[in-house]
N, C-alpha and C. Protein backbone atom coordinates (compact mmCIF):
# COMPACT_ATOMS: atom_id res chain seq x y z
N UNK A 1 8.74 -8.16 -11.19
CA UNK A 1 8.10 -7.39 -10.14
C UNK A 1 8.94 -6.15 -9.86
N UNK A 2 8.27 -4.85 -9.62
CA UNK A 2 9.11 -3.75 -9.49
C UNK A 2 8.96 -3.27 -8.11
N UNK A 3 10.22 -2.98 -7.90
CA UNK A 3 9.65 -2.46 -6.26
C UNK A 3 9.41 -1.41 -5.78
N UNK A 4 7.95 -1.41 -4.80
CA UNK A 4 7.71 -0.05 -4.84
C UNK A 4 8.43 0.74 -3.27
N UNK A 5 9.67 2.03 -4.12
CA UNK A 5 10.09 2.48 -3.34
C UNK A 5 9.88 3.83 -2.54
N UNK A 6 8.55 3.96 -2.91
CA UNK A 6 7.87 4.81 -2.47
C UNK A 6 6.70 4.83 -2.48
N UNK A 7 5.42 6.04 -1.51
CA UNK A 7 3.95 5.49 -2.00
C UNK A 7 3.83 6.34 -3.06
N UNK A 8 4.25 7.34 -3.81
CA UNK A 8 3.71 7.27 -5.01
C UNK A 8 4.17 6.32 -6.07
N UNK A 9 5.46 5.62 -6.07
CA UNK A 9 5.21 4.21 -6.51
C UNK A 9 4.05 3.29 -6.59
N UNK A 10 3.73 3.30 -5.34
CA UNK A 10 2.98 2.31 -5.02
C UNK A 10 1.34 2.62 -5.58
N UNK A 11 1.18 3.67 -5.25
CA UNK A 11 -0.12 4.74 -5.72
C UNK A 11 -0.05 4.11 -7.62
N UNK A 12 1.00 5.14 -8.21
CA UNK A 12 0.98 4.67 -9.50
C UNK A 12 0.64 3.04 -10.10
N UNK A 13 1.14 2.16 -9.08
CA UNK A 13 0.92 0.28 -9.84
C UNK A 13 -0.24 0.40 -9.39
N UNK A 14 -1.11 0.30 -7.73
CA UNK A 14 -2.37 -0.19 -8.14
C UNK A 14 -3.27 0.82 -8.91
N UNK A 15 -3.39 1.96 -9.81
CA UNK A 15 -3.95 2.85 -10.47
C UNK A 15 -3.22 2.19 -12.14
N UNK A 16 -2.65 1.68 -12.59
CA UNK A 16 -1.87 1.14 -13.46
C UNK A 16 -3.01 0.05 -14.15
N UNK A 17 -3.08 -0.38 -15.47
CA UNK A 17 -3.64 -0.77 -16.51
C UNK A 17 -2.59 -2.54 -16.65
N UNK A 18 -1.59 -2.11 -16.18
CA UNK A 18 -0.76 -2.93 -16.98
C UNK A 18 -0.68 -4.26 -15.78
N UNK A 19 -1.12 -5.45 -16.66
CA UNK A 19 -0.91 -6.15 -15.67
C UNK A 19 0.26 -6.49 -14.86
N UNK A 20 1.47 -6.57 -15.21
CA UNK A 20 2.77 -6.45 -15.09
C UNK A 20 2.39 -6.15 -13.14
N UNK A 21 1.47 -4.93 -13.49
CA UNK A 21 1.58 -4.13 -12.06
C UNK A 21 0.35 -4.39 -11.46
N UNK A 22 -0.01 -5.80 -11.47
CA UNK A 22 -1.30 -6.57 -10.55
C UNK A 22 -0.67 -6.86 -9.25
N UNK A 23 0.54 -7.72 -8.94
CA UNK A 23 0.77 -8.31 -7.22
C UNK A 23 2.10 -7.46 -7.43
N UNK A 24 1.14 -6.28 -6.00
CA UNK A 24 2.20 -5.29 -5.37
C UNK A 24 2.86 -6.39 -4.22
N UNK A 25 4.12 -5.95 -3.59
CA UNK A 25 4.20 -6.33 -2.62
C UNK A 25 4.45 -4.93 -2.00
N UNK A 26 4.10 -4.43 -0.61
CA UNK A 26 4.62 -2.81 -0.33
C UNK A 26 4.92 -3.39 1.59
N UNK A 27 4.61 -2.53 2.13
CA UNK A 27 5.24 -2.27 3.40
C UNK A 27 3.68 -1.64 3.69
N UNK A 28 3.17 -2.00 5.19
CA UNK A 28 1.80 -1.59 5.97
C UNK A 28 1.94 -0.01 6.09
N UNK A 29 3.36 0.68 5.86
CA UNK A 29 3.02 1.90 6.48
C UNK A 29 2.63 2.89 4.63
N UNK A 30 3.64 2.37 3.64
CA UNK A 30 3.08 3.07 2.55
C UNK A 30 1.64 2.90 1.92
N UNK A 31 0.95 1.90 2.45
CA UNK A 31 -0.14 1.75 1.94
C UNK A 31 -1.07 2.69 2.95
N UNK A 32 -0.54 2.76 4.40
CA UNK A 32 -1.38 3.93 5.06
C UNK A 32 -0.86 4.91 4.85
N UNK A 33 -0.08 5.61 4.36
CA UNK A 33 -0.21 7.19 3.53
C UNK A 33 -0.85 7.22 2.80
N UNK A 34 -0.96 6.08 1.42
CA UNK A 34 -2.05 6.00 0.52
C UNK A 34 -3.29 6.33 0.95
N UNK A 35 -3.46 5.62 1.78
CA UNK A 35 -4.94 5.88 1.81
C UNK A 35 -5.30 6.59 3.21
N UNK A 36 -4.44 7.69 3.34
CA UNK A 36 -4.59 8.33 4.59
C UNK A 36 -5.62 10.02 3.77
N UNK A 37 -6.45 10.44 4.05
CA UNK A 37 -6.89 11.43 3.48
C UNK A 37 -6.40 12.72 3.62
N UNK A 38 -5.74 12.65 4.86
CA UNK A 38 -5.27 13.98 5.23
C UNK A 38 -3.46 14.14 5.11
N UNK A 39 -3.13 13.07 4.21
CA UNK A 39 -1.69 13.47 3.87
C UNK A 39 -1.39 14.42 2.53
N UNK A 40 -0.67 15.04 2.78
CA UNK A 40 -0.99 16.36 1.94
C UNK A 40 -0.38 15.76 0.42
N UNK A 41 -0.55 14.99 -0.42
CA UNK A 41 -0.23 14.92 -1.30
C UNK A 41 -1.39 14.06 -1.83
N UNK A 42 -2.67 13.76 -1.00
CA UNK A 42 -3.97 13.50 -1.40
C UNK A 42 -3.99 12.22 -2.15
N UNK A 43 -3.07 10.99 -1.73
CA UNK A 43 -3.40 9.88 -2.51
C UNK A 43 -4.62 9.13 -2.70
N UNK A 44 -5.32 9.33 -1.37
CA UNK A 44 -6.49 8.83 -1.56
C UNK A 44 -7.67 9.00 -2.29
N UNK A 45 -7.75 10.39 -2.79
CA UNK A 45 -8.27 11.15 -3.91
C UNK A 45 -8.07 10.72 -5.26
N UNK A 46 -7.11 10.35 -5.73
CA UNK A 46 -6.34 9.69 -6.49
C UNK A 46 -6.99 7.92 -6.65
N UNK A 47 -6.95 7.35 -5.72
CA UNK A 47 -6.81 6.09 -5.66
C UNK A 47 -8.78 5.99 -5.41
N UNK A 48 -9.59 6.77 -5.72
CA UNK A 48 -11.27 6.55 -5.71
C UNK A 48 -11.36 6.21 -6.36
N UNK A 49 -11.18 6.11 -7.56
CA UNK A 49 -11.51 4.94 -8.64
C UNK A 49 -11.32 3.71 -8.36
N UNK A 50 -10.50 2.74 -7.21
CA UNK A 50 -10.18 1.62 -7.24
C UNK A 50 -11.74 1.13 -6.11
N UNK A 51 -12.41 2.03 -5.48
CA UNK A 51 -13.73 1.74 -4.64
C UNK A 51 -14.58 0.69 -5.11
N UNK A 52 -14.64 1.05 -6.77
CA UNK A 52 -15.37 0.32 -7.67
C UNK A 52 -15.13 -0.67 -8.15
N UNK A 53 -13.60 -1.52 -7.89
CA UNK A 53 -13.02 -2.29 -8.35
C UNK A 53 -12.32 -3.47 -7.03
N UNK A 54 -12.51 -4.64 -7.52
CA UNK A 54 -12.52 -6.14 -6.81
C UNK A 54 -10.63 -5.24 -5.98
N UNK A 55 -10.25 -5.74 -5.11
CA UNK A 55 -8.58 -5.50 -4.47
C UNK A 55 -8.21 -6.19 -3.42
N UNK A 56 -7.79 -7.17 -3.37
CA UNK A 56 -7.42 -8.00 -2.64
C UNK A 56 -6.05 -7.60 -2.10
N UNK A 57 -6.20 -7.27 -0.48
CA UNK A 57 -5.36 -7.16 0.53
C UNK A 57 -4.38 -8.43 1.69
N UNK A 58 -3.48 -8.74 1.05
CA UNK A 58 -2.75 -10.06 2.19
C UNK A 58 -1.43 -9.26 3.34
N UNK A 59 -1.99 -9.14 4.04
CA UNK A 59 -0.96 -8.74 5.36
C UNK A 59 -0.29 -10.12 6.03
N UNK A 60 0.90 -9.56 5.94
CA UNK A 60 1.70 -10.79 6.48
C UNK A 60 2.77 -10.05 7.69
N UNK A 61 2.37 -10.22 9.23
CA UNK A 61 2.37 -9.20 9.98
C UNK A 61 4.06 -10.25 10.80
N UNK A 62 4.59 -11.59 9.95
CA UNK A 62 5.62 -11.73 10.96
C UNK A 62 7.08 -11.06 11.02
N UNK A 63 6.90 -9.82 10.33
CA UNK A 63 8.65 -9.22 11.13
C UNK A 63 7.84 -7.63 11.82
N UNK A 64 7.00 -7.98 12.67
CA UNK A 64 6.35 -7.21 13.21
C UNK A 64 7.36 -6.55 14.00
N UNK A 65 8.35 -7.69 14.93
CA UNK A 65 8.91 -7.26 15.70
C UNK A 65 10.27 -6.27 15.13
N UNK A 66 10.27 -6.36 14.01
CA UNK A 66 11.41 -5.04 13.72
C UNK A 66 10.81 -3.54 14.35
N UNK A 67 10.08 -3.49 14.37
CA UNK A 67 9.91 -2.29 15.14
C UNK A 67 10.24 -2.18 16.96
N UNK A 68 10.89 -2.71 17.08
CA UNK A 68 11.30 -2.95 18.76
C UNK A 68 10.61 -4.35 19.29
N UNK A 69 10.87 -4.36 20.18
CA UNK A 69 10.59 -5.62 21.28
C UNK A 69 8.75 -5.46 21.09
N UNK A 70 8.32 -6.75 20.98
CA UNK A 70 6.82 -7.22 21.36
C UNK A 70 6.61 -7.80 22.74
N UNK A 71 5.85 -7.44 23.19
CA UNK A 71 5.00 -7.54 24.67
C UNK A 71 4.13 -8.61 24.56
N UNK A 72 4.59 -9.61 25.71
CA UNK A 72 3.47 -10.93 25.74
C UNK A 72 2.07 -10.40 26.35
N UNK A 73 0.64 -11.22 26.17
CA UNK A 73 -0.38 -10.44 27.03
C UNK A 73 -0.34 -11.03 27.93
């Protein structure tokens, strides 16, 4: 598994042929540059070909709290 240390890393494996580069593991925020439309390096433009194709997404949200303290409701 290679790690992706950046989103055009990350951009490049799921656009990638090779199975090698089927189970990404990435981080919630590089996958939203990916597919943010208005980040100026246009990954999402890039990544329209995958619309047409099966992509299975698993979020696993428990070190949420590295981003500071979580609030009970």
């Amino acid at each position: 598994m290679e790690e992706n240390t950046n989103t055009e890393t990350l951009v490049r494996r799921l656009l990638s042929t090779d199975y090698a580069d089927k189970v990404i593991v990435t981080t919630i925020q590089k996958l939203g540059l990916a597919l943010d439309g208005a980040y100026k390096k246009n990954y999402k433009e890039r990544l329209a070909p995958l619309s047409q194709q099966r992509v299975v997404f698993i979020f696993d949200e428990c070190h949420r709290s590295q981003f500071g303290k979580t609030t009970k409701p």
